[in-house]
N, C-alpha and C. Protein backbone atom coordinates (compact mmCIF):
# COMPACT_ATOMS: atom_id res chain seq x y z
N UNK A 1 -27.70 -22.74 37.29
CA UNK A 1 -28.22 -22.46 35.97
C UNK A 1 -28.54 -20.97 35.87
N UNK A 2 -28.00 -20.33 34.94
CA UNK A 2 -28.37 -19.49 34.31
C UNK A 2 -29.71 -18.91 33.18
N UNK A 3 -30.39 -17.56 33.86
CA UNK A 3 -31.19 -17.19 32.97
C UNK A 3 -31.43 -17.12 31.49
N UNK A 4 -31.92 -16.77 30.73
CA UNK A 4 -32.41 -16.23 29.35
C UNK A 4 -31.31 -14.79 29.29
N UNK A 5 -32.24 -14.06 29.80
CA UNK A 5 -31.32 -12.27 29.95
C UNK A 5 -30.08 -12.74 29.90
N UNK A 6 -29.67 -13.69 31.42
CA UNK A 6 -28.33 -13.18 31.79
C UNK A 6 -27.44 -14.80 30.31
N UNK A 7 -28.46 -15.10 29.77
CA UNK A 7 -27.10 -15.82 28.85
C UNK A 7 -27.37 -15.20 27.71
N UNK A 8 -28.25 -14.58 27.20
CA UNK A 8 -28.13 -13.74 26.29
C UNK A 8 -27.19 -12.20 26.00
N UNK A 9 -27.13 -11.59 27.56
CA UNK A 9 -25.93 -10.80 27.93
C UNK A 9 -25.15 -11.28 27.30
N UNK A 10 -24.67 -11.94 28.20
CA UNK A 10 -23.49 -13.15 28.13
C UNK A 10 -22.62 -13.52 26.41
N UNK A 11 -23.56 -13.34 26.11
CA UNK A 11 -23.14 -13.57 24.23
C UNK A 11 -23.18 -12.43 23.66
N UNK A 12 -24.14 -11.24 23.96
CA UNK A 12 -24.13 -9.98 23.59
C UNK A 12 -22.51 -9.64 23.56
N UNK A 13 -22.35 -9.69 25.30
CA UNK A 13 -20.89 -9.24 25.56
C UNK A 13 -19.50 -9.73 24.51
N UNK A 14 -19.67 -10.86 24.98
CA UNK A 14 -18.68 -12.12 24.01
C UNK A 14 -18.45 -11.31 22.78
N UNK A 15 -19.95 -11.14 21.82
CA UNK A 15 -19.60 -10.84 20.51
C UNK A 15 -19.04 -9.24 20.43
N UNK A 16 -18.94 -8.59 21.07
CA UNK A 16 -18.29 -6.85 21.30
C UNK A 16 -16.74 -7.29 21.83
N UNK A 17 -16.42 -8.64 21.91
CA UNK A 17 -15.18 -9.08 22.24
C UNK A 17 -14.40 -9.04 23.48
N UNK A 18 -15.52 -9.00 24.63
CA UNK A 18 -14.71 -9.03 25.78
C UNK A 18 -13.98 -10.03 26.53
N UNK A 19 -13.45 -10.07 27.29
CA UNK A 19 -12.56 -11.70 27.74
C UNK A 19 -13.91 -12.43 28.46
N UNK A 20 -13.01 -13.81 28.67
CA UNK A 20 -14.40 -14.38 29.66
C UNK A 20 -14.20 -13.51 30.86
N UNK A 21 -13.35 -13.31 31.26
CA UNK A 21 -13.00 -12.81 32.65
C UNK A 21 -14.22 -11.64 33.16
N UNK A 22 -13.72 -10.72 32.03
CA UNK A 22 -14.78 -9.16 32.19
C UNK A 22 -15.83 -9.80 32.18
N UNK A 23 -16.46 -10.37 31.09
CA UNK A 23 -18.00 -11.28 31.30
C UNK A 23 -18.48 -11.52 32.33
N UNK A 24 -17.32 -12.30 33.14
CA UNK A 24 -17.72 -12.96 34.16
C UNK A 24 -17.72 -11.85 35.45
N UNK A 25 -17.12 -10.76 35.44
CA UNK A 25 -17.37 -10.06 36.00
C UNK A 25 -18.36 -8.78 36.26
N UNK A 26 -18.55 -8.77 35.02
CA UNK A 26 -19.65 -7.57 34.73
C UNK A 26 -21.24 -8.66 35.35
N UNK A 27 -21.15 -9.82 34.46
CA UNK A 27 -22.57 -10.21 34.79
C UNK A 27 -22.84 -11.30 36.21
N UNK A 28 -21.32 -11.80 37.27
CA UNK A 28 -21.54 -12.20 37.90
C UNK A 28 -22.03 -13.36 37.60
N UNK A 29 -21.54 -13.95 36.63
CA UNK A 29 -21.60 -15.68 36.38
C UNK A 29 -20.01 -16.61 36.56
N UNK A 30 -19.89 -17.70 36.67
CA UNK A 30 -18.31 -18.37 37.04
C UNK A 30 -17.93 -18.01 35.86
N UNK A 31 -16.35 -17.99 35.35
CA UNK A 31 -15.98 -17.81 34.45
C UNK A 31 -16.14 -19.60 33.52
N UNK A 32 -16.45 -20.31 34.40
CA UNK A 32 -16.07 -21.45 33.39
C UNK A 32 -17.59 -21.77 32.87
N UNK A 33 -18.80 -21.02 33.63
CA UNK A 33 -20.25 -20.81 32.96
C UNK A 33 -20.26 -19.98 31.56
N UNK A 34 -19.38 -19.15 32.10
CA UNK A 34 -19.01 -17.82 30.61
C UNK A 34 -18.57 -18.90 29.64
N UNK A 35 -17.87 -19.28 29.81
CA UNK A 35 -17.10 -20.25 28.74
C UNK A 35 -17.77 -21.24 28.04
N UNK A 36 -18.52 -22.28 28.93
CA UNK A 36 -19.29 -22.96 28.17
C UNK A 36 -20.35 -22.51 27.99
N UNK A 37 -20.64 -21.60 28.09
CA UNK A 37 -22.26 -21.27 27.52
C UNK A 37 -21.64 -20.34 25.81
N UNK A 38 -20.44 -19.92 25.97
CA UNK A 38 -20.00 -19.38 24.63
C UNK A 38 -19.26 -20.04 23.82
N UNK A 39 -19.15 -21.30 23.97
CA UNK A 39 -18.91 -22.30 23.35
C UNK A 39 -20.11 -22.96 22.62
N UNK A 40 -21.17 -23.07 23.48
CA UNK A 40 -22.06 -23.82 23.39
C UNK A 40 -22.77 -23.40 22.26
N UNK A 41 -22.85 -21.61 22.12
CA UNK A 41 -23.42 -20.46 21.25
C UNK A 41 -22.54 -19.55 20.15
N UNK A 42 -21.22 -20.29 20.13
CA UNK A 42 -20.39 -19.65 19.12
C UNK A 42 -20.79 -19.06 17.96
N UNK A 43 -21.87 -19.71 17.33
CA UNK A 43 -22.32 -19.14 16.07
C UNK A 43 -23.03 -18.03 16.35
N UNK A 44 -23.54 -18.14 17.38
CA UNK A 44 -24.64 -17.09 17.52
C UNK A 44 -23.60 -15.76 17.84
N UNK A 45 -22.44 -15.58 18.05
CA UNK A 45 -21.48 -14.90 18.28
C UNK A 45 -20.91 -14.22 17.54
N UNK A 46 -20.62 -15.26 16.34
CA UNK A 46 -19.91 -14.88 15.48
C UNK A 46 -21.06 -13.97 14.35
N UNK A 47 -22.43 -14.50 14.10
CA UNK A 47 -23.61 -14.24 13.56
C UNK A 47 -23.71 -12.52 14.44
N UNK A 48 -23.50 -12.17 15.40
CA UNK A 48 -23.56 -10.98 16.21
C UNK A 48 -22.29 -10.08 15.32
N UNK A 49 -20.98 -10.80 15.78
CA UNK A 49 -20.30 -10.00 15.22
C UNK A 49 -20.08 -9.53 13.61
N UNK A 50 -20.35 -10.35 13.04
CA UNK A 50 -21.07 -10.18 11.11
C UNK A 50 -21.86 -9.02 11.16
N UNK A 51 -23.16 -9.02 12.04
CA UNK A 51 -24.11 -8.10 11.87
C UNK A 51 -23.33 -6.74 12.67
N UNK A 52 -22.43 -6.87 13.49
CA UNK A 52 -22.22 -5.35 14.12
C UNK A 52 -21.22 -4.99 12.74
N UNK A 53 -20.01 -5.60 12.35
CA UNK A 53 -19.43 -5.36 11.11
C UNK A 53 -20.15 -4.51 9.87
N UNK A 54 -20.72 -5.20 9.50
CA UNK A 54 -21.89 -5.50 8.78
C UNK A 54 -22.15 -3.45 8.76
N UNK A 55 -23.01 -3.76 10.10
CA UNK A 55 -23.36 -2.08 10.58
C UNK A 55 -22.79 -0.91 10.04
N UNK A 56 -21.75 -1.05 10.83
CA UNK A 56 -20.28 -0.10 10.52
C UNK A 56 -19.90 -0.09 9.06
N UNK A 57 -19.46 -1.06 8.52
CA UNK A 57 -19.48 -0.76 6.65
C UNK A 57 -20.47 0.41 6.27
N UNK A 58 -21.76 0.16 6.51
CA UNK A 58 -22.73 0.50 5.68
C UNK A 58 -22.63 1.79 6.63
N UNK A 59 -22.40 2.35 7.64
CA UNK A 59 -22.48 3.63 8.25
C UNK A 59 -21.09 4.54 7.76
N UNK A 60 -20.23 3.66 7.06
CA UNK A 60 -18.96 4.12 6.21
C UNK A 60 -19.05 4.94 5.06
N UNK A 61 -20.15 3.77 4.66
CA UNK A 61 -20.55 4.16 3.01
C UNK A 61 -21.42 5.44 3.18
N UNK A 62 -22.46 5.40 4.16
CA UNK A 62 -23.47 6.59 4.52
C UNK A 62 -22.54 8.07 4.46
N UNK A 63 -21.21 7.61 5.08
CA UNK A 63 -20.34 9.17 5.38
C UNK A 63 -19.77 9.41 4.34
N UNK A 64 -19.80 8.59 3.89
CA UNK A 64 -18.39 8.80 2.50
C UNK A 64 -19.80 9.25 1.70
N UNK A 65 -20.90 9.10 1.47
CA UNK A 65 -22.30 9.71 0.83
C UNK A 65 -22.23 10.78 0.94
N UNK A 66 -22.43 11.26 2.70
CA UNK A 66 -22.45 12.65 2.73
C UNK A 66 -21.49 13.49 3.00
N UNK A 67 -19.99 12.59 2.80
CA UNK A 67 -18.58 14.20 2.94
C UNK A 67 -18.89 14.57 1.33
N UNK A 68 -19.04 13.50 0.01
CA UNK A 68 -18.87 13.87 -0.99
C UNK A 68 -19.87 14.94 -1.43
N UNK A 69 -21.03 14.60 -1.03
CA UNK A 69 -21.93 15.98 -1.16
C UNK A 69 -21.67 17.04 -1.11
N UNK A 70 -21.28 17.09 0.44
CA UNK A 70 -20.59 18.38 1.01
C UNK A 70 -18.90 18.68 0.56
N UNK A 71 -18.28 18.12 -0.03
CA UNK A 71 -17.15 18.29 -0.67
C UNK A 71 -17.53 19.08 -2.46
N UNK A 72 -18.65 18.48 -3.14
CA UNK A 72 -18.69 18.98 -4.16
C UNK A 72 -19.94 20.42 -3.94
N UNK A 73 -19.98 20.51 -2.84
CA UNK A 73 -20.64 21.98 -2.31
C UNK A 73 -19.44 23.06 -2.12
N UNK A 74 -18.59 22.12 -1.57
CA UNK A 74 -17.73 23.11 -0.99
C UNK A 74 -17.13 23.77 -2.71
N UNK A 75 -16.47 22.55 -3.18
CA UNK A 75 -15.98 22.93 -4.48
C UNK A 75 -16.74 24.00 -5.26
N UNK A 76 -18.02 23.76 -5.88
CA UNK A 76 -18.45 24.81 -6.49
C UNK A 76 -18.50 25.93 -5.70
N UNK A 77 -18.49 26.06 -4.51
CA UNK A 77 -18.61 27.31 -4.14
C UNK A 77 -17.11 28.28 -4.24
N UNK A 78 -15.81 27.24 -4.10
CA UNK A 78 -14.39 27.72 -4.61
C UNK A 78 -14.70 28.70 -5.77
N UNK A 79 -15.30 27.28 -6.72
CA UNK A 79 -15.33 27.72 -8.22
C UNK A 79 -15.91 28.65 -8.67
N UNK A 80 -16.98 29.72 -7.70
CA UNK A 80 -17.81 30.80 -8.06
C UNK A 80 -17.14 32.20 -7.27
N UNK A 81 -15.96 31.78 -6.71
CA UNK A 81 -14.87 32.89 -5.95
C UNK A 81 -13.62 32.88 -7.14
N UNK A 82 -13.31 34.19 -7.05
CA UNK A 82 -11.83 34.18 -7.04
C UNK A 82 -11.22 34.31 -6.45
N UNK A 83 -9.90 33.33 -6.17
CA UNK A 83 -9.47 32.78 -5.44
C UNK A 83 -8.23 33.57 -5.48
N UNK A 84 -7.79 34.72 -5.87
CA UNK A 84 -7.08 35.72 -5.78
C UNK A 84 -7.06 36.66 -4.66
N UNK A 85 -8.67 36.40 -4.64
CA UNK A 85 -9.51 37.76 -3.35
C UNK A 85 -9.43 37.41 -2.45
N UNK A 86 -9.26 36.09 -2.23
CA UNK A 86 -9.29 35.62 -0.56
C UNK A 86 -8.17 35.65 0.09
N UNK A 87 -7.99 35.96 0.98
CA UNK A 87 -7.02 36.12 2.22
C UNK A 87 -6.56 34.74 2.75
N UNK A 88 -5.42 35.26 3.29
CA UNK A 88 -4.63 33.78 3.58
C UNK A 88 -5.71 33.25 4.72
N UNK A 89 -6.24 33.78 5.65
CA UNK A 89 -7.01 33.02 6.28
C UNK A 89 -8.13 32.52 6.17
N UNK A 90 -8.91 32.68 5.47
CA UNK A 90 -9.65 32.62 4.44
C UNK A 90 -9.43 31.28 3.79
N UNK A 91 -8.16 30.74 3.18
CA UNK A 91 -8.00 29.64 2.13
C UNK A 91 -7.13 28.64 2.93
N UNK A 92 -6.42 28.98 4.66
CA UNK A 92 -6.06 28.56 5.68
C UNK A 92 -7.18 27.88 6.22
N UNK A 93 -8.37 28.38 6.52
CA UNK A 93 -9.34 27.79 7.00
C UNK A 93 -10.43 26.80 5.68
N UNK A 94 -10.14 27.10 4.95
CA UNK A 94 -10.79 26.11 3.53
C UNK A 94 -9.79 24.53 3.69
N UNK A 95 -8.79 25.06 3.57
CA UNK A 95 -7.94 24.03 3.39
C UNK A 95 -7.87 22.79 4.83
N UNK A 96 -8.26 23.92 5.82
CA UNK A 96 -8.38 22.75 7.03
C UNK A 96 -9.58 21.72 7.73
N UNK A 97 -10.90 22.84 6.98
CA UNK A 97 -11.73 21.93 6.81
C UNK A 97 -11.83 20.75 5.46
N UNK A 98 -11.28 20.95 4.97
CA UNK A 98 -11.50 20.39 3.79
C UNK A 98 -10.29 18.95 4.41
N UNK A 99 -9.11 19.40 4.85
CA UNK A 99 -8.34 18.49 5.42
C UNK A 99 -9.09 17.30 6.46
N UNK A 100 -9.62 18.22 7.18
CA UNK A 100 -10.75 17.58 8.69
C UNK A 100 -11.79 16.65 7.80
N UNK A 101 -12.42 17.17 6.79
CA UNK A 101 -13.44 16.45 6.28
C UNK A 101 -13.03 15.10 5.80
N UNK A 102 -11.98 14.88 4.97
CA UNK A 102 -11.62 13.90 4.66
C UNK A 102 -11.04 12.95 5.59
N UNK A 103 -10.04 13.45 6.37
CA UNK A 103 -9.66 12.73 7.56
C UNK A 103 -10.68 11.33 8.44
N UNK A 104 -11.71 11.95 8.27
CA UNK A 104 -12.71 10.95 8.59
C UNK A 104 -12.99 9.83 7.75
N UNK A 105 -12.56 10.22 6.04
CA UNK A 105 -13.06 8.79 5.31
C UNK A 105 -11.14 8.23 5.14
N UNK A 106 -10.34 8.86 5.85
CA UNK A 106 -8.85 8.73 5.23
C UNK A 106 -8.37 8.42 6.17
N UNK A 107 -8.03 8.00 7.08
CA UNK A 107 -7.56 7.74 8.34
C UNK A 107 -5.54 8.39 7.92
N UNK A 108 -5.27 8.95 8.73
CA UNK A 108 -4.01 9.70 8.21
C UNK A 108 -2.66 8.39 8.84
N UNK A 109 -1.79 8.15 8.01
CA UNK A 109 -0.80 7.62 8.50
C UNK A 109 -0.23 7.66 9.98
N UNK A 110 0.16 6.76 10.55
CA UNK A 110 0.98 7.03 11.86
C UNK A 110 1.57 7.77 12.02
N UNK A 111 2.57 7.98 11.29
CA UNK A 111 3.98 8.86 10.75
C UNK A 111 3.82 9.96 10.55
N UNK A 112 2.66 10.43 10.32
CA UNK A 112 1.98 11.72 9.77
C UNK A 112 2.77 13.48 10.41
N UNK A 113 3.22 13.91 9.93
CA UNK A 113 3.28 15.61 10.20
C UNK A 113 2.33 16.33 10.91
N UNK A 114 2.55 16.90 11.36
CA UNK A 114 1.39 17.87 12.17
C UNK A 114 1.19 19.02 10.78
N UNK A 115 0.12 19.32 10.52
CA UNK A 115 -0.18 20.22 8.89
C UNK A 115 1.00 21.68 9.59
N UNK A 116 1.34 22.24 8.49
CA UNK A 116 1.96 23.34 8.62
C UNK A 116 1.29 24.26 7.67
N UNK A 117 0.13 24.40 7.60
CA UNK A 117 -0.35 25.11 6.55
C UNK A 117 -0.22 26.84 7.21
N UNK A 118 -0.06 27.33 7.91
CA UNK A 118 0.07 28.59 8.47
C UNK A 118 1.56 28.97 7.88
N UNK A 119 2.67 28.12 7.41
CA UNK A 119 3.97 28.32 6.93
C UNK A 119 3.83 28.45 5.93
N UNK A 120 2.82 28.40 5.29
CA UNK A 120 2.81 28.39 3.32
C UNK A 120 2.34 29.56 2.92
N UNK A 121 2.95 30.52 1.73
CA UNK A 121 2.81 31.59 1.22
C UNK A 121 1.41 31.88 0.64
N UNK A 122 0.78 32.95 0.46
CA UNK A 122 -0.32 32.97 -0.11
C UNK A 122 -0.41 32.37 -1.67
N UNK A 123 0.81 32.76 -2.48
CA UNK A 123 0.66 31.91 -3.78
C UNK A 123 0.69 30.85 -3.81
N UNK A 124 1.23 30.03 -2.17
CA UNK A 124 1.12 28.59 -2.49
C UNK A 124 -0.06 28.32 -2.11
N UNK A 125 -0.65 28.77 -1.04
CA UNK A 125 -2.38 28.51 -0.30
C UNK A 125 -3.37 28.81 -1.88
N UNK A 126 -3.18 29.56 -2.70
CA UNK A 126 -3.26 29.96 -3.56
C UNK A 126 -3.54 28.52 -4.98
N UNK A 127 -2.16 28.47 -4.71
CA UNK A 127 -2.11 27.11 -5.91
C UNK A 127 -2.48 25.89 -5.31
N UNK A 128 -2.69 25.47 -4.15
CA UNK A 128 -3.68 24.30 -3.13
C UNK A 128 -4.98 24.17 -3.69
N UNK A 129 -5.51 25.51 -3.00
CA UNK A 129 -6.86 25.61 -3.21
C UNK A 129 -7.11 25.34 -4.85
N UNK A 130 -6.76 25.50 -5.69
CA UNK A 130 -7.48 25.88 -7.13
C UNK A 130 -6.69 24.41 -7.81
N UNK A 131 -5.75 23.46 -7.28
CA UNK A 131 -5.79 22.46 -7.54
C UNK A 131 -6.49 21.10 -6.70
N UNK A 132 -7.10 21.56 -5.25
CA UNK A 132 -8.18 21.20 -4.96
C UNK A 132 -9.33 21.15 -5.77
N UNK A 133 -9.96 22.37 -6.04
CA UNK A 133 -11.26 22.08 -6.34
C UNK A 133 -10.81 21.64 -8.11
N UNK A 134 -9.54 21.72 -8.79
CA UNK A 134 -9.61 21.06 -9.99
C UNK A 134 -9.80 19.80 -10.12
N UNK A 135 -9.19 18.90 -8.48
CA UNK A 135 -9.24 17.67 -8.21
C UNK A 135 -10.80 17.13 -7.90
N UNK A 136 -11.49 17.89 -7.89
CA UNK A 136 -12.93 17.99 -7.42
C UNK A 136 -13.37 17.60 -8.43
């Protein structure tokens, strides 16, 4: 028979989705103890994994809170430059944070390009930027 701790582990683990196997190896119980004791506690498992889900959504929504903040910071601050004056590196480095920032609420395709923004002319870095922050 197994403890409190070690069957509460035991389901901790389960619900982060590990095999019985690892279970059974990390906490040093038989694998066929792993098994029926997470059988026995399925709900309580699945009730774990809801609430870690659960978590993560709402720590989604928190980022996507604060890129947009900082996205409509960034924007007005475009909008109080002219965007004539700035140097290609200058609107090279706007454009890549601004790329980076989103990336986090955008997850980029598989298929995806490596950015070539160092190949683009200043009138085009130019016409990016100022249809960025129009998109803003």
């Amino acid at each position: 028979m197994i403890g409190v701790e070690d069957s509460n582990k035991i389901i901790e683990l389960r619900s982060t989705g590990l095999s019985f196997d690892n279970i059974a190896a990390i906490t040093k119980v038989s694998k066929p103890t792993v098994m029926k004791l997470c059988r026995d506690r399925q709900q309580e498992i699945i009730n774990q994994r809801d609430d870690r889900n659960t978590d993560t959504l709402e720590s989604i929504e928190q980022r996507k809170i604060i890129y947009q903040t900082v996205l409509e910071r960034a924007s007005a601050e475009l909008l109080s430059r002219k965007l004539e004056d700035m140097s290609s590196r200058e609107l090279i480095g706007i454009l890549s944070s601004m790329e980076k920032a989103l990336s986090y609420l955008i997850p980029p395709p598989a298929s995806k390009a490596p950015s070539s923004l160092g190949n683009l002319s200043d009138n085009d870095l130019k016409s990016i930027a100022q249809a960025f922050v129009q998109a803003v």
